[in-house]
Protein backbone atom coordinates (compact mmCIF):
# COMPACT_ATOMS: atom_id res chain seq x y z
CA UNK A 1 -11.70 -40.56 -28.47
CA UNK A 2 -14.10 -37.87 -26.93
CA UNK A 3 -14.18 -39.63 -23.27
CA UNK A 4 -10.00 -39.46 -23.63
CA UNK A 5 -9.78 -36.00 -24.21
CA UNK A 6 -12.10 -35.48 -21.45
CA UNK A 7 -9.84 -37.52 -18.85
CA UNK A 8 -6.68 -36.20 -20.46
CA UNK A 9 -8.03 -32.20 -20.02
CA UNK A 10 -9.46 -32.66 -16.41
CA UNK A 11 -6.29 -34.34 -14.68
CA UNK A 12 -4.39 -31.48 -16.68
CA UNK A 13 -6.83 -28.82 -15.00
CA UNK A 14 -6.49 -31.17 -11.63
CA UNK A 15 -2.98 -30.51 -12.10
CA UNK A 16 -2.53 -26.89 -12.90
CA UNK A 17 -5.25 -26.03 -10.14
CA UNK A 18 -2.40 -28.26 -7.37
CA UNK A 19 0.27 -26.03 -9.00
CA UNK A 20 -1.58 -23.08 -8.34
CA UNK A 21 -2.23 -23.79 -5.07
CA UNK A 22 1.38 -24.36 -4.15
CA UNK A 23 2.78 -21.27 -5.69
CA UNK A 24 0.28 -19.58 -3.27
CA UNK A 25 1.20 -20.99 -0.77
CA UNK A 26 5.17 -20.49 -1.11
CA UNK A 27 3.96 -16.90 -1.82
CA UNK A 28 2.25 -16.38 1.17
CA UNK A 29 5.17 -18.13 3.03
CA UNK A 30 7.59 -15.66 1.38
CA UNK A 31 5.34 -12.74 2.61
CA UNK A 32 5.36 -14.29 6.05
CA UNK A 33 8.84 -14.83 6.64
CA UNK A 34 9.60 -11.24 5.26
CA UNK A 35 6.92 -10.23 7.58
CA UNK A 36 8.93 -11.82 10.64
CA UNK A 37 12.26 -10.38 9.27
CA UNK A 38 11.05 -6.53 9.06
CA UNK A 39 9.02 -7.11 13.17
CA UNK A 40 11.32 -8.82 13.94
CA UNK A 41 14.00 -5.33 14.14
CA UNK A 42 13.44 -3.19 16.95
CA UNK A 43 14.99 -0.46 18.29
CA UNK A 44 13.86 2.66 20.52
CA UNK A 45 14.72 5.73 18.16
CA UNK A 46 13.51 4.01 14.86
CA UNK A 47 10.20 2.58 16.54
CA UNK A 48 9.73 6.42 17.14
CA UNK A 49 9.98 7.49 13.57
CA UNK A 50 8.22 4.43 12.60
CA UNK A 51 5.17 5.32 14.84
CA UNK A 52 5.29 9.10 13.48
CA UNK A 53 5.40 8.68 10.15
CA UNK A 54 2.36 5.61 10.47
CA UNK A 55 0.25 8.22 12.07
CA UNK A 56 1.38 11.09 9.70
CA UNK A 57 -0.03 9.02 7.10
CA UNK A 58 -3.49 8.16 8.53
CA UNK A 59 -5.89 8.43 5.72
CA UNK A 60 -3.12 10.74 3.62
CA UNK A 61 -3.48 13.58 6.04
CA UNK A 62 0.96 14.50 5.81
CA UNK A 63 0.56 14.16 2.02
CA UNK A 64 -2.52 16.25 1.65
CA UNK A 65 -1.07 18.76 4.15
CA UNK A 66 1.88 19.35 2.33
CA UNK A 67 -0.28 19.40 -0.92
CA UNK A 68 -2.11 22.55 0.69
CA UNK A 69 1.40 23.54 2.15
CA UNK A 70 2.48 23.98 -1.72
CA UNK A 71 -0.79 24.96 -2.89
CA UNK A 72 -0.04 28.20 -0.13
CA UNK A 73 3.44 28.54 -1.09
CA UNK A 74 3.48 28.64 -4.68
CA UNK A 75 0.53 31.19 -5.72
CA UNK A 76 -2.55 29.30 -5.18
CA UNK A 77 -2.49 27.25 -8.55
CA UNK A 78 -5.45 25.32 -8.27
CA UNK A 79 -4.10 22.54 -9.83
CA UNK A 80 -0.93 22.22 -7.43
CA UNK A 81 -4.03 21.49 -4.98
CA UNK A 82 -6.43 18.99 -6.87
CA UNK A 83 -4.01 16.78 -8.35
CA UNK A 84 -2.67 15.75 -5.31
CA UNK A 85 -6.01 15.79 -3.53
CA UNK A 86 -7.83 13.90 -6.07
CA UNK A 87 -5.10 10.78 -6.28
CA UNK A 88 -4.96 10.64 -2.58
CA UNK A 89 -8.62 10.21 -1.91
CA UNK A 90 -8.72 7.97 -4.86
CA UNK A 91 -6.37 5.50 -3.63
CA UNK A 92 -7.23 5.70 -0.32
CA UNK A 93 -11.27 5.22 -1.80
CA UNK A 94 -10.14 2.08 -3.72
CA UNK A 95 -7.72 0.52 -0.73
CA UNK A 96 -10.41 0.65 1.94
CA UNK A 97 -12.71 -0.71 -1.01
CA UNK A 98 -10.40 -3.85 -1.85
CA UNK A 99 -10.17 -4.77 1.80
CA UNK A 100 -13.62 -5.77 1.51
CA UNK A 101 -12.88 -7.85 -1.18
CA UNK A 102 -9.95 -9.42 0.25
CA UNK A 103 -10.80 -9.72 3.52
CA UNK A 104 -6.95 -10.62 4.71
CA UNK A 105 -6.62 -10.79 8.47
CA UNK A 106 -3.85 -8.71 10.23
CA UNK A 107 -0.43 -10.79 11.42
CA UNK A 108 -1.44 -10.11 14.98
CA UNK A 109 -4.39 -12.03 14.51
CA UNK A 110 -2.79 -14.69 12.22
CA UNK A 111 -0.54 -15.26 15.15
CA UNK A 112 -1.28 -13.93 18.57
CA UNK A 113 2.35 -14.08 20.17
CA UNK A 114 3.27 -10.88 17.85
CA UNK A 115 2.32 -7.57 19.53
CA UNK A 116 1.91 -4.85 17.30
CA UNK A 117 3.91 -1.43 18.69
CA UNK A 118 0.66 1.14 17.69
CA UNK A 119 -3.06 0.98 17.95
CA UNK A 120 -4.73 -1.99 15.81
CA UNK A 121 -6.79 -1.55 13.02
CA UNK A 122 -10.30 -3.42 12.65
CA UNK A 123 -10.27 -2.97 9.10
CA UNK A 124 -8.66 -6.40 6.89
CA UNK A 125 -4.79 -6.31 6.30
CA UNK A 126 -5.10 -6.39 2.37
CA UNK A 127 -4.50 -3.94 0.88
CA UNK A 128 -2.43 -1.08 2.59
CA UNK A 129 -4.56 1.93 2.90
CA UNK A 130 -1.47 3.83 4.37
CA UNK A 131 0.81 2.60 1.46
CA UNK A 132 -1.72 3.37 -1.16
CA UNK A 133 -1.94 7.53 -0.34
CA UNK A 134 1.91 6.90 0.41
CA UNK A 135 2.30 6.37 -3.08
CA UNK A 136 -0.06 8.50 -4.52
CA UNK A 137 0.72 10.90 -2.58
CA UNK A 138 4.55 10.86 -2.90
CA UNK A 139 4.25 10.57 -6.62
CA UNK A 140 1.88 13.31 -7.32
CA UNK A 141 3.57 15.90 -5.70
CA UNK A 142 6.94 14.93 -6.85
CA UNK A 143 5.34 15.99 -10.15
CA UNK A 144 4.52 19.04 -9.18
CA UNK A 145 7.63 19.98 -7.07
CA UNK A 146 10.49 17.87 -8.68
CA UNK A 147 13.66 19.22 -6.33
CA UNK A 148 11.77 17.53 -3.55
CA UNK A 149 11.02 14.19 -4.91
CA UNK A 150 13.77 12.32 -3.16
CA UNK A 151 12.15 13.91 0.36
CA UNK A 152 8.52 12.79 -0.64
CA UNK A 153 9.91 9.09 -2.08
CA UNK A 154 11.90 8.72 1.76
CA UNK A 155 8.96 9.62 3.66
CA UNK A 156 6.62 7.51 1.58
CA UNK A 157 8.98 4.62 2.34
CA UNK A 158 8.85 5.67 5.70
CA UNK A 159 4.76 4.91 5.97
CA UNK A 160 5.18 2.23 3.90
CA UNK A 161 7.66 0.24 5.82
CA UNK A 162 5.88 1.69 8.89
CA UNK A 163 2.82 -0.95 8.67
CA UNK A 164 5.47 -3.71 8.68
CA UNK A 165 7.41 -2.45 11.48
CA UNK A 166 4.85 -1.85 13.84
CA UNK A 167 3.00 -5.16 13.24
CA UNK A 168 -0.11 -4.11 10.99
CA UNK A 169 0.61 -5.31 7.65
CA UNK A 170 2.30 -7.93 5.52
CA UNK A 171 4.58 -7.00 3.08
CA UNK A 172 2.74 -7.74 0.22
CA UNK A 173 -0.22 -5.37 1.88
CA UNK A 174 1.93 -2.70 1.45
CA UNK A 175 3.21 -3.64 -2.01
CA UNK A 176 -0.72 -3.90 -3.33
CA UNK A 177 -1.22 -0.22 -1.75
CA UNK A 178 1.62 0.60 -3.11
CA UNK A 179 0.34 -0.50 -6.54
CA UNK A 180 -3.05 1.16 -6.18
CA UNK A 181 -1.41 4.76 -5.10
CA UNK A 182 0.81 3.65 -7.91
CA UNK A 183 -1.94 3.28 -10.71
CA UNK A 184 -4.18 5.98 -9.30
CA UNK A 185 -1.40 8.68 -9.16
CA UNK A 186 -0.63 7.90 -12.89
CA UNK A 187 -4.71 7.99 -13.85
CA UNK A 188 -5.14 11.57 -12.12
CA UNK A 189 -1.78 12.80 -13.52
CA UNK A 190 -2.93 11.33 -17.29
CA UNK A 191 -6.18 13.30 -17.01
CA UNK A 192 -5.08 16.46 -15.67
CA UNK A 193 -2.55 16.19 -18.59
CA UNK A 194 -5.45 16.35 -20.87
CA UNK A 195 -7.25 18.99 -19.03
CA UNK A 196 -4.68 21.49 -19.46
C-alpha cells in the first residue's frame, strides 16, 4: 500500500511541477508579446517624452525633486520631505537588490535585432528600478498634495511605460517595480501614520 502511495504522490508532483512549467512559460510568452506590442510603436514626438520622462526618473531624482519642490513651497514641514524621500530610496534600495536575485536579462539582449532608443543599462531587467520610485514616488506625494495626484499618477505612467518603449524592460519588469514602489510607499506612509 505504502510503495502505491509513493508512485501515486510522485507522478502527481511530476505532474504539477510540468504544469508549472507551462504556465511559466505562457507567462513569459504573454510578457514577450506585450513587450513587442508597446516597441513595437514609434513615433518622433512621443519617443521624445518617452526619453525625458526615463531620464527624469533615473534613480527617483523628478520625484525627489518635486518632494523638495513641496517641502520649499509649503513651509518646510519636515515630514512633506521624509516621507517621500524615505519610500523612494526604499524602493529604489529593494529594486536594485531583487535584480540580483533575479538576474533577468534585458530584451535587447534576449534578442539582438531590437535596438533600444536610450542608453542600455548593465544592471538585470527584473525588477524595474525606474517603475519602483515611479510608484513610490507618485503615491507618496499624492498623499501629501492630493489636488495633484492625477499629475503625479500621469507622469509615473509616463516612466513606467518609458522602460517598455525605449527597449529596456519587459512589462512585467515594470509591473514588479511597480509592486515594490507600491508596497514600500504604503510601509513608509503606515509608519509615519504612527509617528505622528
Amino acid at each position: 500500500m505504502l510503495g502505491r502511495s509513493v508512485v501515486y504522490n510522485s507522478r502527481r508532483s511530476a505532474r504539477r511541477g510540468r504544469d508549472l512549467k507551462g504556465i511559466a512559460r505562457r507567462i513569459r510568452d504573454l510578457d514577450r508579446a506585450l513587450f513587442r506590442a508597446i516597441f513595437g510603436v514609434k513615433w518622433g514626438p512621443l519617443t521624445f517624452v518617452m526619453r525625458a520622462f526615463t531620464v527624469a526618473g533615473t534613480a527617483g531624482a523628478l520625484w525627489g525633486f518635486l518632494a523638495a519642490a513641496g517641502f520649499v513651497l509649503t513651509g518646510f514641514s519636515p515630514s512633506r520631505l521624509l516621507i517621500p524621500w524615505t519610500a523612494i530610496a526604499a524602493s529604489w534600495t529593494v529594486a536594485e537588490g531583487a535584480k540580483y536575485l533575479f538576474d533577468r536579462t534585458r530584451p535587447f539582449l534576449w534578442d539582438t535585432e531590437i535596438a533600444p532608443l536610450i542608453k542600455t543599462p548593465s544592471s538585470s531587467s527584473f525588477p524595474s528600478g525606474h517603475s519602483a520610485t515611479a510608484a513610490a514616488g507618485a503615491i507618496t506625494l499624492s498623499v501629501l498634495y492630493p489636488p495633484f495626484a492625477p499629475l503625479l499618477a500621469l507622469a509615473a505612467l509616463l516612466v513606467v511605460l518609458s522602460r517598455v518603449y525605449l527597449g529596456v524592460h519587459f512589462p512585467f519588469d515594470v509591473l514588479a517595480g511597480v509592486a515594490i514602489g507600491t508596497a514600500t510607499s504604503a510601509i513608509v506612509l503606515a509608519v509615519a501614520g504612527l509617528l505622528t
